[in-house]
PDB file of N, CA and C in Angstrom:
ATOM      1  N   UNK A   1       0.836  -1.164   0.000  1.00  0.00           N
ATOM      2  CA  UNK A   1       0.000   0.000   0.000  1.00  0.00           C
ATOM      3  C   UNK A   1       0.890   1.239   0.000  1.00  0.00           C
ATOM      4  N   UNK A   2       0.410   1.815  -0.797  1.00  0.00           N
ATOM      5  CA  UNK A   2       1.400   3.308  -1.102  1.00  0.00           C
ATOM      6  C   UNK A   2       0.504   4.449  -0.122  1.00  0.00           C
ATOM      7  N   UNK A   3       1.212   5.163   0.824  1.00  0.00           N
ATOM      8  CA  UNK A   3       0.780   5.708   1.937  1.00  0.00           C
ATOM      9  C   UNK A   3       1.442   7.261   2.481  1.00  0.00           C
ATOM     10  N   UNK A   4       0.559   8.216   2.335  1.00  0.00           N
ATOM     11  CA  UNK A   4       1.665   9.666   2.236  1.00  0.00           C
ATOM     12  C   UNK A   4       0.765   9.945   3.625  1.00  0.00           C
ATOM     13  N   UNK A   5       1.714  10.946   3.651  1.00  0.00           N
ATOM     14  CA  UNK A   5       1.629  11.625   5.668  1.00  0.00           C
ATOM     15  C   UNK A   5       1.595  12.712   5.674  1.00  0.00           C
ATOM     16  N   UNK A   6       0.391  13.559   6.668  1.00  0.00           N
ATOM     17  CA  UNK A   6       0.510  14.823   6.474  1.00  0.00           C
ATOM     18  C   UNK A   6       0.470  15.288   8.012  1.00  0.00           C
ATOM     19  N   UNK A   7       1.497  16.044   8.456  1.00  0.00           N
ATOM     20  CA  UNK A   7       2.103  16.203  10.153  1.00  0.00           C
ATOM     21  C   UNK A   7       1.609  17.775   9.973  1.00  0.00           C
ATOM     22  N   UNK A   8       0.421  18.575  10.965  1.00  0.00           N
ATOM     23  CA  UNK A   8       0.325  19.812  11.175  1.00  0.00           C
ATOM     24  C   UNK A   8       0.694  20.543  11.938  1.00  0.00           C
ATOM     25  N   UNK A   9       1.476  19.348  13.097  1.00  0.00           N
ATOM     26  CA  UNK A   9       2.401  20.157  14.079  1.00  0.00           C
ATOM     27  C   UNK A   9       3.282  20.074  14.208  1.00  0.00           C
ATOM     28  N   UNK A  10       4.378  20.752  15.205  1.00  0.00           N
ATOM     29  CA  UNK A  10       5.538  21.145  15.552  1.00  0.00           C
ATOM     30  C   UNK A  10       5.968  19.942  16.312  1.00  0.00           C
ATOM     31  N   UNK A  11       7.417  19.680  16.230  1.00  0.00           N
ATOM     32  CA  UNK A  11       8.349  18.295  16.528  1.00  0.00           C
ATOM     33  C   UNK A  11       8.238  18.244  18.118  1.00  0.00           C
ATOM     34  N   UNK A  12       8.070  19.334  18.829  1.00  0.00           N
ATOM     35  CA  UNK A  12       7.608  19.641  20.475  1.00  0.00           C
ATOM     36  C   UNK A  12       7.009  19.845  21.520  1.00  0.00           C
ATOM     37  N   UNK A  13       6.019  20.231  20.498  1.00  0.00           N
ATOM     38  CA  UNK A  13       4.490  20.800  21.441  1.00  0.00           C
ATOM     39  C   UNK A  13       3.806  20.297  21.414  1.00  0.00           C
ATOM     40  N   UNK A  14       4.061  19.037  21.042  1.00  0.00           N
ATOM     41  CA  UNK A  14       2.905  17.696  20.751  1.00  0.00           C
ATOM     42  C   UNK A  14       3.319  16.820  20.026  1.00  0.00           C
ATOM     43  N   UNK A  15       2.274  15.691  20.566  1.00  0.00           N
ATOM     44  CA  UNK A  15       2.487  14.269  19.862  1.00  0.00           C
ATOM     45  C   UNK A  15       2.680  13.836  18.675  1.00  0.00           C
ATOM     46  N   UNK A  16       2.054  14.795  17.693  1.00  0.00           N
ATOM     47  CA  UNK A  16       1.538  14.559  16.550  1.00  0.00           C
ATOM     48  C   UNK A  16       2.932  14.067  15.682  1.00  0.00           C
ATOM     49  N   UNK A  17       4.321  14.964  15.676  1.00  0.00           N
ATOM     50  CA  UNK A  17       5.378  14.324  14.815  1.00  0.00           C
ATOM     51  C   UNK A  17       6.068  12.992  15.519  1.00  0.00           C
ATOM     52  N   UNK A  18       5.526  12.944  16.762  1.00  0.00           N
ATOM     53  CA  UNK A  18       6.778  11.575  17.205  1.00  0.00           C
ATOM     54  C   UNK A  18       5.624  10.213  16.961  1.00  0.00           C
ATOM     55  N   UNK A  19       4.551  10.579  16.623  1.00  0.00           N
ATOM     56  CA  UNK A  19       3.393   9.603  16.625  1.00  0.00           C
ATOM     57  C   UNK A  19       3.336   9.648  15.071  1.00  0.00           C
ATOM     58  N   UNK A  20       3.465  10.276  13.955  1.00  0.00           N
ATOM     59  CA  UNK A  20       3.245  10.301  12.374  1.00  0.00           C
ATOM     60  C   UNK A  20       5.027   9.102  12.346  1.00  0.00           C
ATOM     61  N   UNK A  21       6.028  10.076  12.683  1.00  0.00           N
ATOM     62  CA  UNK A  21       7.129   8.965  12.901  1.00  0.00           C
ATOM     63  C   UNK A  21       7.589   7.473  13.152  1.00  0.00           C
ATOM     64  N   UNK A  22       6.626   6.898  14.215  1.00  0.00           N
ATOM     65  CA  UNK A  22       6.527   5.697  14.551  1.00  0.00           C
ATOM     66  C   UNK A  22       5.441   5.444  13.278  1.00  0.00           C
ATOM     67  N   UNK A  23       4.686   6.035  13.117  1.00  0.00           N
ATOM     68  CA  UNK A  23       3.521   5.378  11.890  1.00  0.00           C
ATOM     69  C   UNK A  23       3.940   5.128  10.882  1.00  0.00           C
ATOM     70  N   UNK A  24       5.073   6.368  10.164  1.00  0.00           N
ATOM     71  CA  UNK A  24       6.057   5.666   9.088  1.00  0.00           C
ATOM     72  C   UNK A  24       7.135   4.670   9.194  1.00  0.00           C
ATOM     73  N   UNK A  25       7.499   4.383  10.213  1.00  0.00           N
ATOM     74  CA  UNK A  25       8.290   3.335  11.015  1.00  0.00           C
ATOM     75  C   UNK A  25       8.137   1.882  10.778  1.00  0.00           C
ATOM     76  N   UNK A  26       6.513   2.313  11.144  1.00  0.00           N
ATOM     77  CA  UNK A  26       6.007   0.880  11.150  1.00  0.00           C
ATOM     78  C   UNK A  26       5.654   0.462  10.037  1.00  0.00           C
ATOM     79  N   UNK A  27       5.205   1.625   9.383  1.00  0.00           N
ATOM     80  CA  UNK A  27       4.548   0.467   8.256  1.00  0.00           C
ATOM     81  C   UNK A  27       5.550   0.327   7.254  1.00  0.00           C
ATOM     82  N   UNK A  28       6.669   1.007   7.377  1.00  0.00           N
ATOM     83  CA  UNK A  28       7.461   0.137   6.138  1.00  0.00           C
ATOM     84  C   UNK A  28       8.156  -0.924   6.660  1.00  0.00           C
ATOM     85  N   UNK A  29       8.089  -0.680   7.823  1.00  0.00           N
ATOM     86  CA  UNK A  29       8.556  -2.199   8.717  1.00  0.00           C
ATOM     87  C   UNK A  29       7.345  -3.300   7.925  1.00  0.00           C
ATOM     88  N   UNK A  30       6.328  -3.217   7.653  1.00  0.00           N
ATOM     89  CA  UNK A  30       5.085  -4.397   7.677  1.00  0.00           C
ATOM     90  C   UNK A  30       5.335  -4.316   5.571  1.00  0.00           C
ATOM     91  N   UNK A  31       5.971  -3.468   4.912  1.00  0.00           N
ATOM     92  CA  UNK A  31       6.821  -3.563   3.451  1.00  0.00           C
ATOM     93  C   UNK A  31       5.494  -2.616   3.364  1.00  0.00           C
ATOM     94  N   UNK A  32       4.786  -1.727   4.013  1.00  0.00           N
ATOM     95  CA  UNK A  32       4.029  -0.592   2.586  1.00  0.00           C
ATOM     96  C   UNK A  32       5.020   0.536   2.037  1.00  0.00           C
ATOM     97  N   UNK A  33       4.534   1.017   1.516  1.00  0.00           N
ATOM     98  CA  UNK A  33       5.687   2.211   0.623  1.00  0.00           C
ATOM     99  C   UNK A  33       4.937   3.407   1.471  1.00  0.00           C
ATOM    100  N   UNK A  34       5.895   4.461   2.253  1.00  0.00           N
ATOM    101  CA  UNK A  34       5.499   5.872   2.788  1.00  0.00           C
ATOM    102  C   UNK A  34       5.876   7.011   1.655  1.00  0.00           C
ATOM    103  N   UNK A  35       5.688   7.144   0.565  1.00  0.00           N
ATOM    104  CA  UNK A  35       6.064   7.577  -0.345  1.00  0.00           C
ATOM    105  C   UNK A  35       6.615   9.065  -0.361  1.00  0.00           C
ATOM    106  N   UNK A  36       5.211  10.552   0.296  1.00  0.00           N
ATOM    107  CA  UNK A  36       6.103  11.594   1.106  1.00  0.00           C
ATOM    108  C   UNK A  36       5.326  11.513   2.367  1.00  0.00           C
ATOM    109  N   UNK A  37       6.098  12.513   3.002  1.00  0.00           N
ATOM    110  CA  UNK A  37       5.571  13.261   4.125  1.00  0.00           C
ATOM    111  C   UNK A  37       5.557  14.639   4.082  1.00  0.00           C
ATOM    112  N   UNK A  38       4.714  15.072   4.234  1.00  0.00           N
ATOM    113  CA  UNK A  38       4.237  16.690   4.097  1.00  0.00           C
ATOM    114  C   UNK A  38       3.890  17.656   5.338  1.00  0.00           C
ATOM    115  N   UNK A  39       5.335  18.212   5.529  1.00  0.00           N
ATOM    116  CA  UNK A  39       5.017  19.144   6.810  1.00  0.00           C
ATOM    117  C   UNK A  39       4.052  20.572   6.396  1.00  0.00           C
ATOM    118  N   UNK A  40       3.222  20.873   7.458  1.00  0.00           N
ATOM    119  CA  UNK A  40       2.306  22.240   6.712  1.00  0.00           C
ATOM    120  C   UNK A  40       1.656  22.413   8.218  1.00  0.00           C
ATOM    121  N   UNK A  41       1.653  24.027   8.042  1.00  0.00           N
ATOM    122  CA  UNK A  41       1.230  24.732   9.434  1.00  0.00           C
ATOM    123  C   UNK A  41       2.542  24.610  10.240  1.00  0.00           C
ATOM    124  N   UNK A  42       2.095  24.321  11.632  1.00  0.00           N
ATOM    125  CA  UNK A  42       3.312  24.564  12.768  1.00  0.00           C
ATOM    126  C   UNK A  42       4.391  23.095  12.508  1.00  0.00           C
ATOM    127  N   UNK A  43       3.898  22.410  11.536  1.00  0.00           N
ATOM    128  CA  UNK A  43       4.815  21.295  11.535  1.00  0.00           C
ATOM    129  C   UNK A  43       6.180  21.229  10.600  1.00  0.00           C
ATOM    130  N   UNK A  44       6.085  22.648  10.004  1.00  0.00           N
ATOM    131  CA  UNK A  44       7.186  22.857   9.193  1.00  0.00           C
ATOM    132  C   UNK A  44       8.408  23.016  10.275  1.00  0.00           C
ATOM    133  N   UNK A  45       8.196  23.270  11.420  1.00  0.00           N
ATOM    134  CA  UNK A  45       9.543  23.200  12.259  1.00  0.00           C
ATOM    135  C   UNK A  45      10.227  21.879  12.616  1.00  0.00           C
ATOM    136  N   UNK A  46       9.537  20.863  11.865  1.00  0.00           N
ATOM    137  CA  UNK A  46      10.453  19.627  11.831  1.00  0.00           C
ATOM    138  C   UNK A  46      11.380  19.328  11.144  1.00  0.00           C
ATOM    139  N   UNK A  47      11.425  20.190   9.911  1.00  0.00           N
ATOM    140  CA  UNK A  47      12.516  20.371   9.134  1.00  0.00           C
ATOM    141  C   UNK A  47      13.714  21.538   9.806  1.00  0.00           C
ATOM    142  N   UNK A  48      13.723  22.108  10.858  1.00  0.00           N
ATOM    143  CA  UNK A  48      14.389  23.137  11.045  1.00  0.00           C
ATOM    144  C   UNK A  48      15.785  22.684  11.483  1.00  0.00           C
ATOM    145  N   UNK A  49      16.606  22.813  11.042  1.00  0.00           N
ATOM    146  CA  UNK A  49      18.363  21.684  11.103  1.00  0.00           C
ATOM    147  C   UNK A  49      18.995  22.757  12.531  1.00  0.00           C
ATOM    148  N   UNK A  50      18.244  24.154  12.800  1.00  0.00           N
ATOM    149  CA  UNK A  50      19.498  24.361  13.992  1.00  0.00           C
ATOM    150  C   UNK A  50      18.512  24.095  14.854  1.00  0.00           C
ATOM    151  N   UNK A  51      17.550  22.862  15.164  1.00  0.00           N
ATOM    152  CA  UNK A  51      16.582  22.589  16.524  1.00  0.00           C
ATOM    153  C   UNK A  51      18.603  21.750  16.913  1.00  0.00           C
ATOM    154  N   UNK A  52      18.116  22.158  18.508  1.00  0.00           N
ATOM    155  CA  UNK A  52      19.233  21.300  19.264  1.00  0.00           C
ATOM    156  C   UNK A  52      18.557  20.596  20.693  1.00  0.00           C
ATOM    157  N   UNK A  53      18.096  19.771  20.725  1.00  0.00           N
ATOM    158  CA  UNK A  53      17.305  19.090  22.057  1.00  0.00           C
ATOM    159  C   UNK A  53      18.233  18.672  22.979  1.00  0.00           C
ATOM    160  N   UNK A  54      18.341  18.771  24.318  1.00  0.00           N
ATOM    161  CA  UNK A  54      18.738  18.310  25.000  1.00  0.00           C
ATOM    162  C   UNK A  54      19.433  16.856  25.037  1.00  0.00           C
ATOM    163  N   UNK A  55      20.882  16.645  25.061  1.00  0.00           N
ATOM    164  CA  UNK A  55      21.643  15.335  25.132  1.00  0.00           C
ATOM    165  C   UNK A  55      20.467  13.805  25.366  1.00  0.00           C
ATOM    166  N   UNK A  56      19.823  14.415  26.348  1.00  0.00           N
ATOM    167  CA  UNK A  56      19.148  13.280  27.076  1.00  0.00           C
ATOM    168  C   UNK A  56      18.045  13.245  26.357  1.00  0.00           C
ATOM    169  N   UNK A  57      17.147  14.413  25.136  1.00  0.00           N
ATOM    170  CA  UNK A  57      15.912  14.027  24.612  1.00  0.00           C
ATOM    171  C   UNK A  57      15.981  13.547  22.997  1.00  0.00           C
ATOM    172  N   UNK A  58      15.031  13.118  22.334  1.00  0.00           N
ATOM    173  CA  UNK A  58      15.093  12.526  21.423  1.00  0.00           C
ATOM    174  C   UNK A  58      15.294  13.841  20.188  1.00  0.00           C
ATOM    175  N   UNK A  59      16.007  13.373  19.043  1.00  0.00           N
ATOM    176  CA  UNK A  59      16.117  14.565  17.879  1.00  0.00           C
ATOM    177  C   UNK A  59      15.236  14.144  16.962  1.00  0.00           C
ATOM    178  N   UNK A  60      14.155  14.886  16.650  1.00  0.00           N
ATOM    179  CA  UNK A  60      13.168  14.291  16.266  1.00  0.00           C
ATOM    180  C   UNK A  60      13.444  14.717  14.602  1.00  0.00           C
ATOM    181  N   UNK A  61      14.090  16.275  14.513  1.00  0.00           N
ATOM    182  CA  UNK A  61      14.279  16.468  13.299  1.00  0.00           C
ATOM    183  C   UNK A  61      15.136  15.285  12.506  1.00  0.00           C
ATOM    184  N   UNK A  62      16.215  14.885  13.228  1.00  0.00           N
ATOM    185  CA  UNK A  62      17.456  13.837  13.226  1.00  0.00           C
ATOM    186  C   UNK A  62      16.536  12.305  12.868  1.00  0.00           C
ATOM    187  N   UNK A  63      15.525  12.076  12.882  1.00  0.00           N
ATOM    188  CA  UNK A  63      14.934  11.011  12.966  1.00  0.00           C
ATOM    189  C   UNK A  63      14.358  11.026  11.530  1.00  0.00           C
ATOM    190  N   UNK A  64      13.330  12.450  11.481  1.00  0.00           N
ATOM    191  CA  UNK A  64      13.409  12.518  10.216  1.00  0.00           C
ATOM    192  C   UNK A  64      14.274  12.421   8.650  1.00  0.00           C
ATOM    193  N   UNK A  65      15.140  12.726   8.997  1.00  0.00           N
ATOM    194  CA  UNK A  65      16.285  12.975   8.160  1.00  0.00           C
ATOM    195  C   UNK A  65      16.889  11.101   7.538  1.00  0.00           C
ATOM    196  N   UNK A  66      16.472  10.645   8.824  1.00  0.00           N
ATOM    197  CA  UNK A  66      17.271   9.344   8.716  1.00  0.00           C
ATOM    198  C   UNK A  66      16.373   8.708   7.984  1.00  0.00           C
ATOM    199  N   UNK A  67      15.191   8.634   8.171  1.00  0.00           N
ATOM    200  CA  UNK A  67      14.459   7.717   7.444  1.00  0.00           C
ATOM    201  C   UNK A  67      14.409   8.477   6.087  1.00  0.00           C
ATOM    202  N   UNK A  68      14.472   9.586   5.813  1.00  0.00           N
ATOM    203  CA  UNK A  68      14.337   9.805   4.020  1.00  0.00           C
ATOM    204  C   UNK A  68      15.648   9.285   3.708  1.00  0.00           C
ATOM    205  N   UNK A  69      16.967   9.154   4.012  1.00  0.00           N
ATOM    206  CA  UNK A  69      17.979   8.590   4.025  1.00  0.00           C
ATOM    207  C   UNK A  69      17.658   7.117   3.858  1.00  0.00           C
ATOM    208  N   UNK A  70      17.351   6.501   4.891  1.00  0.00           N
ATOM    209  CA  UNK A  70      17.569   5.277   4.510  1.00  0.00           C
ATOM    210  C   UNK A  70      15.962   4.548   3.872  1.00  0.00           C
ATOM    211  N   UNK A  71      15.449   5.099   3.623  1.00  0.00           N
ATOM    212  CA  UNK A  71      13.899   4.583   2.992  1.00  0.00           C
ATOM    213  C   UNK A  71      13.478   5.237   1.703  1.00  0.00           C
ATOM    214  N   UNK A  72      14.169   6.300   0.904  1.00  0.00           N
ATOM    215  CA  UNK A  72      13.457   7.299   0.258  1.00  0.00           C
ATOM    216  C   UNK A  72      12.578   8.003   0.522  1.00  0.00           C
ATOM    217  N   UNK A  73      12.743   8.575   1.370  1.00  0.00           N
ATOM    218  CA  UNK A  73      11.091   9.206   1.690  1.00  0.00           C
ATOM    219  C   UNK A  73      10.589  10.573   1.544  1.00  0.00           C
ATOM    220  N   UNK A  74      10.355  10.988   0.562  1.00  0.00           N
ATOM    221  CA  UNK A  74      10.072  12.320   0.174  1.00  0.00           C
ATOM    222  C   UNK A  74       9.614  13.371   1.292  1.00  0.00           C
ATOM    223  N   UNK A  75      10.394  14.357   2.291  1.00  0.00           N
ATOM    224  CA  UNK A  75      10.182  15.075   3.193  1.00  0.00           C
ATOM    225  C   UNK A  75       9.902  16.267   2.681  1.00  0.00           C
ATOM    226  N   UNK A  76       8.513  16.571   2.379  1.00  0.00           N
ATOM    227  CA  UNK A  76       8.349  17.926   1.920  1.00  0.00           C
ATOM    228  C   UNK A  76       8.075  19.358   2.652  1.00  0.00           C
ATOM    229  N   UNK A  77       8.651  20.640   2.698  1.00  0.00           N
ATOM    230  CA  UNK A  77       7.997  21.304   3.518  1.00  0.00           C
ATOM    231  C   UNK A  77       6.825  22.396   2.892  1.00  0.00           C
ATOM    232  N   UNK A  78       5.767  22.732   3.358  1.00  0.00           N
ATOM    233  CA  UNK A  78       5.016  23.774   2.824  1.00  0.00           C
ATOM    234  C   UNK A  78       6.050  25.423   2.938  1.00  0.00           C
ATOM    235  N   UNK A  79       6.409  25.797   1.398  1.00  0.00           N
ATOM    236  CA  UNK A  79       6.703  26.942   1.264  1.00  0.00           C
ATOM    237  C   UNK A  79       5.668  28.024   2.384  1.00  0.00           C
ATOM    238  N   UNK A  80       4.963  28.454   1.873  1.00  0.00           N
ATOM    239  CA  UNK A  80       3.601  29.578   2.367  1.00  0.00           C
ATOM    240  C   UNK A  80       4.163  29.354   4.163  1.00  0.00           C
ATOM    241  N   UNK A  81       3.452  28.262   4.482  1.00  0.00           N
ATOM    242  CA  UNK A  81       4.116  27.958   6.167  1.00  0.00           C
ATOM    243  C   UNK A  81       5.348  28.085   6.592  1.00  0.00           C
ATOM    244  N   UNK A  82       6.367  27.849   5.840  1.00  0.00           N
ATOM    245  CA  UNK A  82       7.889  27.694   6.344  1.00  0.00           C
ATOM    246  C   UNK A  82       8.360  29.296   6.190  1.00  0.00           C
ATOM    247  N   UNK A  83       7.981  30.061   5.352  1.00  0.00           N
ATOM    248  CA  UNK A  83       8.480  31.101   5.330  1.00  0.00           C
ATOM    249  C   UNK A  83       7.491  32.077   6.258  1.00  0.00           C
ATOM    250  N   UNK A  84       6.109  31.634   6.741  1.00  0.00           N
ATOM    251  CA  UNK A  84       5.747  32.523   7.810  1.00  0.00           C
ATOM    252  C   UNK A  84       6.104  32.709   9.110  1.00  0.00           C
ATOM    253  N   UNK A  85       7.119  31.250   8.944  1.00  0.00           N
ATOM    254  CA  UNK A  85       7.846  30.874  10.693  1.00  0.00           C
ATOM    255  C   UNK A  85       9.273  30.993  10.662  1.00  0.00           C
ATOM    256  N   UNK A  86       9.918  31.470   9.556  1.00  0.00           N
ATOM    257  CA  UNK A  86      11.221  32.293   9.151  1.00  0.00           C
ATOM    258  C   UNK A  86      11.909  31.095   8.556  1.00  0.00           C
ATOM    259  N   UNK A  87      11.464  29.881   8.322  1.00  0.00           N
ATOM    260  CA  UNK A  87      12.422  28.438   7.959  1.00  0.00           C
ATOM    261  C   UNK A  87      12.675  28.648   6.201  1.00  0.00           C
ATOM    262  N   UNK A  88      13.482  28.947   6.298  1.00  0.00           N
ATOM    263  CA  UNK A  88      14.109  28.495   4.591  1.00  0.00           C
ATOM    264  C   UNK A  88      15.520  27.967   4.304  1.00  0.00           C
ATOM    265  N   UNK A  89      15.680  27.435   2.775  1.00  0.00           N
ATOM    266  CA  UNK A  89      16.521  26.607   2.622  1.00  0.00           C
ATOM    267  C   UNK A  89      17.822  26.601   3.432  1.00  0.00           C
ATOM    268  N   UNK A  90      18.588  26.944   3.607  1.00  0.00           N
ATOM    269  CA  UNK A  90      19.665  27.418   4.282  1.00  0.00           C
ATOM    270  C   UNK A  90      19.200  26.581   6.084  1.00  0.00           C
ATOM    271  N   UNK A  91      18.157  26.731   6.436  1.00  0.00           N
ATOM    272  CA  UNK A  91      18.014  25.899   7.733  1.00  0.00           C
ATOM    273  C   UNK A  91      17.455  24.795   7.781  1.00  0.00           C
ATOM    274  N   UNK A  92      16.815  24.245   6.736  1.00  0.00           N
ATOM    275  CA  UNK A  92      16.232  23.108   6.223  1.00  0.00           C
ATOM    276  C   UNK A  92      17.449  21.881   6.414  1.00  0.00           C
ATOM    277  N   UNK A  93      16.646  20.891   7.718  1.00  0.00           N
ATOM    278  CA  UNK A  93      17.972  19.646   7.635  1.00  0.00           C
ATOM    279  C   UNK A  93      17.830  18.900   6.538  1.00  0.00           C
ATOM    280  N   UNK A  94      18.975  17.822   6.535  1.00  0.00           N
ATOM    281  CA  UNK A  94      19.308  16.820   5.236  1.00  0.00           C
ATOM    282  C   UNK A  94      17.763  16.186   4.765  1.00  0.00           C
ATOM    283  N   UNK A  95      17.223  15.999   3.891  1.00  0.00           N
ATOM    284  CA  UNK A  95      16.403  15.209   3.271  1.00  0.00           C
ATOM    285  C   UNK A  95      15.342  15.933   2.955  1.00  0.00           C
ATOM    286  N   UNK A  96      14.805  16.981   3.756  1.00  0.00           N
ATOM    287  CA  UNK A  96      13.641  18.085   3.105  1.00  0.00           C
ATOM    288  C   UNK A  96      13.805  19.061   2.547  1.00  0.00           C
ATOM    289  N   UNK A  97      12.751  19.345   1.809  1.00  0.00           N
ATOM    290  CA  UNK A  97      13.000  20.165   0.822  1.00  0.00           C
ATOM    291  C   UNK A  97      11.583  20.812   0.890  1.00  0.00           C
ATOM    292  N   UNK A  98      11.653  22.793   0.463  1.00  0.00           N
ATOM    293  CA  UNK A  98      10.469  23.585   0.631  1.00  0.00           C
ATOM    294  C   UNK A  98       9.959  22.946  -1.136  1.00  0.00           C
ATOM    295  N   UNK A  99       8.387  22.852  -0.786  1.00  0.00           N
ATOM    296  CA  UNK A  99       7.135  22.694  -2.119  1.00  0.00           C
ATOM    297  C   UNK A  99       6.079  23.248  -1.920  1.00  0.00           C
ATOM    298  N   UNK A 100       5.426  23.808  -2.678  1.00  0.00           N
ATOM    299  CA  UNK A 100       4.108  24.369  -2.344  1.00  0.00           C
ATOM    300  C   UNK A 100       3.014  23.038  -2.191  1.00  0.00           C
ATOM    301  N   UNK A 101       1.485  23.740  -1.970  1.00  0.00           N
ATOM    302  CA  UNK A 101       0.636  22.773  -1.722  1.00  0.00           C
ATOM    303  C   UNK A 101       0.099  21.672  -2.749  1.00  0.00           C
ATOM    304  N   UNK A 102       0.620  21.796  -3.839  1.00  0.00           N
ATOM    305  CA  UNK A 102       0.694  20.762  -5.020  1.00  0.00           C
ATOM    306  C   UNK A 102       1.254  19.517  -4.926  1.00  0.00           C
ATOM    307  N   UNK A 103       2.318  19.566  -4.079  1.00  0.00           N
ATOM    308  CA  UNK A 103       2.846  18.203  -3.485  1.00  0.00           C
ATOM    309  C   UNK A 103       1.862  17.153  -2.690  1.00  0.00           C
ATOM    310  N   UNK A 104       1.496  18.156  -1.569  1.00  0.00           N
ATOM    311  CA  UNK A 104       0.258  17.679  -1.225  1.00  0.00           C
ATOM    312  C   UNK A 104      -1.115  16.769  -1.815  1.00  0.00           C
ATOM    313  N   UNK A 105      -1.357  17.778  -2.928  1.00  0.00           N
ATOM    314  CA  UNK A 105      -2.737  16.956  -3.990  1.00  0.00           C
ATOM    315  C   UNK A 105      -2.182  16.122  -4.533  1.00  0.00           C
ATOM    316  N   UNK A 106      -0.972  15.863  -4.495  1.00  0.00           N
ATOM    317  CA  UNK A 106      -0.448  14.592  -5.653  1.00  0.00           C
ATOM    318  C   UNK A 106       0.166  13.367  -4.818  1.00  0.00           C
ATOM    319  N   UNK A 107       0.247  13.583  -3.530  1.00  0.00           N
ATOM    320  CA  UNK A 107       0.091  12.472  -3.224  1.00  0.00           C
ATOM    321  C   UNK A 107      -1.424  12.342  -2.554  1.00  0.00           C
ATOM    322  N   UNK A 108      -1.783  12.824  -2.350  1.00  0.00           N
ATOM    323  CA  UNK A 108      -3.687  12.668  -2.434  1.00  0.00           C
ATOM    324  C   UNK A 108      -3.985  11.653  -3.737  1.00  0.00           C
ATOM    325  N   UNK A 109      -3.654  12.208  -4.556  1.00  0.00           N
ATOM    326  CA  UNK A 109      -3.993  11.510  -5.689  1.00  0.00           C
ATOM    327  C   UNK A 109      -3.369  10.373  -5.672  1.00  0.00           C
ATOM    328  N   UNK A 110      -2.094  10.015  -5.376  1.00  0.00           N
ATOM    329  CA  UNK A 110      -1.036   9.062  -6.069  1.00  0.00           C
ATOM    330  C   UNK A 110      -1.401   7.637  -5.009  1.00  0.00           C
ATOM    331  N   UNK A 111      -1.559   8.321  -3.258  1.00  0.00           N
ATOM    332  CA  UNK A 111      -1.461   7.709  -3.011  1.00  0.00           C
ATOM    333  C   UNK A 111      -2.252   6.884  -2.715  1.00  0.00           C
ATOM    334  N   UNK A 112      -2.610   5.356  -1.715  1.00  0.00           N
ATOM    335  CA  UNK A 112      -3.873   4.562  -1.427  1.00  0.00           C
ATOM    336  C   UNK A 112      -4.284   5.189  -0.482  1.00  0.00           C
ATOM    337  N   UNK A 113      -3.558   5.614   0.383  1.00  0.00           N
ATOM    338  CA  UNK A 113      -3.960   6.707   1.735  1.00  0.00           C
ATOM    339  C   UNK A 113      -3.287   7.973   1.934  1.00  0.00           C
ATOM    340  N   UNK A 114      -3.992   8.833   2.756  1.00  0.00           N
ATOM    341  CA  UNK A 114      -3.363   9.793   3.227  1.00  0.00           C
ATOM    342  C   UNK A 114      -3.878   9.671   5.184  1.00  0.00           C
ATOM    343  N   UNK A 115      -2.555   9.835   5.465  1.00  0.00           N
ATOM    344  CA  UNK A 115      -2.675   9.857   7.122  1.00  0.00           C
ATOM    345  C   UNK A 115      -2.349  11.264   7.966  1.00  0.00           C
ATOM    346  N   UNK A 116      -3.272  11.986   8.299  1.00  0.00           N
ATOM    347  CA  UNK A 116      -3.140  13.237   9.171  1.00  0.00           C
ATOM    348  C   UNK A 116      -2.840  13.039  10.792  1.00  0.00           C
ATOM    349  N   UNK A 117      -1.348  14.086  10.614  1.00  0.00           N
ATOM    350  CA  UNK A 117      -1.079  14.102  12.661  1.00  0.00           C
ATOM    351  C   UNK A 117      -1.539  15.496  13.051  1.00  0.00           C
ATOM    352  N   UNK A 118      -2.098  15.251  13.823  1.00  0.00           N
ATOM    353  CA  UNK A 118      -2.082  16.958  14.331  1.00  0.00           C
ATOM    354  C   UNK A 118      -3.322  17.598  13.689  1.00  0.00           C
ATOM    355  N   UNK A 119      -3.638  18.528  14.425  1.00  0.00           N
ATOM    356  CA  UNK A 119      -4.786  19.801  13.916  1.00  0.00           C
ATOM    357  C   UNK A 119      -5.146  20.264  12.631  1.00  0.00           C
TER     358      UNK A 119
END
């Protein structure tokens, strides 16, 4: 099953990215394809490369990064959102990349599902 992700919140202030994370985790653990993931609204700060969490807490951006690394996984960020929260290319970590909301409808379209975290 070909399966895209759409995260509306921020990597900290809630569940929503460490819970979309384990969801892409798992299911390519079980062989479906997570094809992208689409940060939009407050969740574009998961792409933000100077987050620095505490030694002892989890790097959630760092987590992201790894799985488009080792899975292909298309990490997209919403332009319109990323630039209302000051994030552009230059702070964008390894594997995402700014797209407008067209990315979005096309994996709507492309994919068998779409899975929403957050608000």
């Amino acid at each position: 099953m070909k399966i895209g992700i759409l995260v509306n919140e921020g990597p900290y202030q809630h569940q929503a990215s460490d819970s979309a994370y384990l969801f892409c985790r798992a299911a390519i653990a079980k062989g479906h394809e997570v094809s992208r993931v689409f940060f939009y609204h407050d969740g574009v700060y998961n792409s933000n490369d100077l987050t620095e969490p505490p030694q002892d807490d989890r790097n959630i951006v760092q987590r992201w990064s790894k799985l488009a690394a080792e899975h292909n996984v298309d990490l997209v960020v919403c332009v319109a959102a990323a630039l209302r929260r000051g994030i552009k290319d230059n702070v964008l970590a390894p594997g995402f990349r700014i797209s407008g909301l067209g990315q979005l409808v096309e994996i709507g379209i492309e994919a068998d599902r779409v899975v929403t975290f957050g608000d």
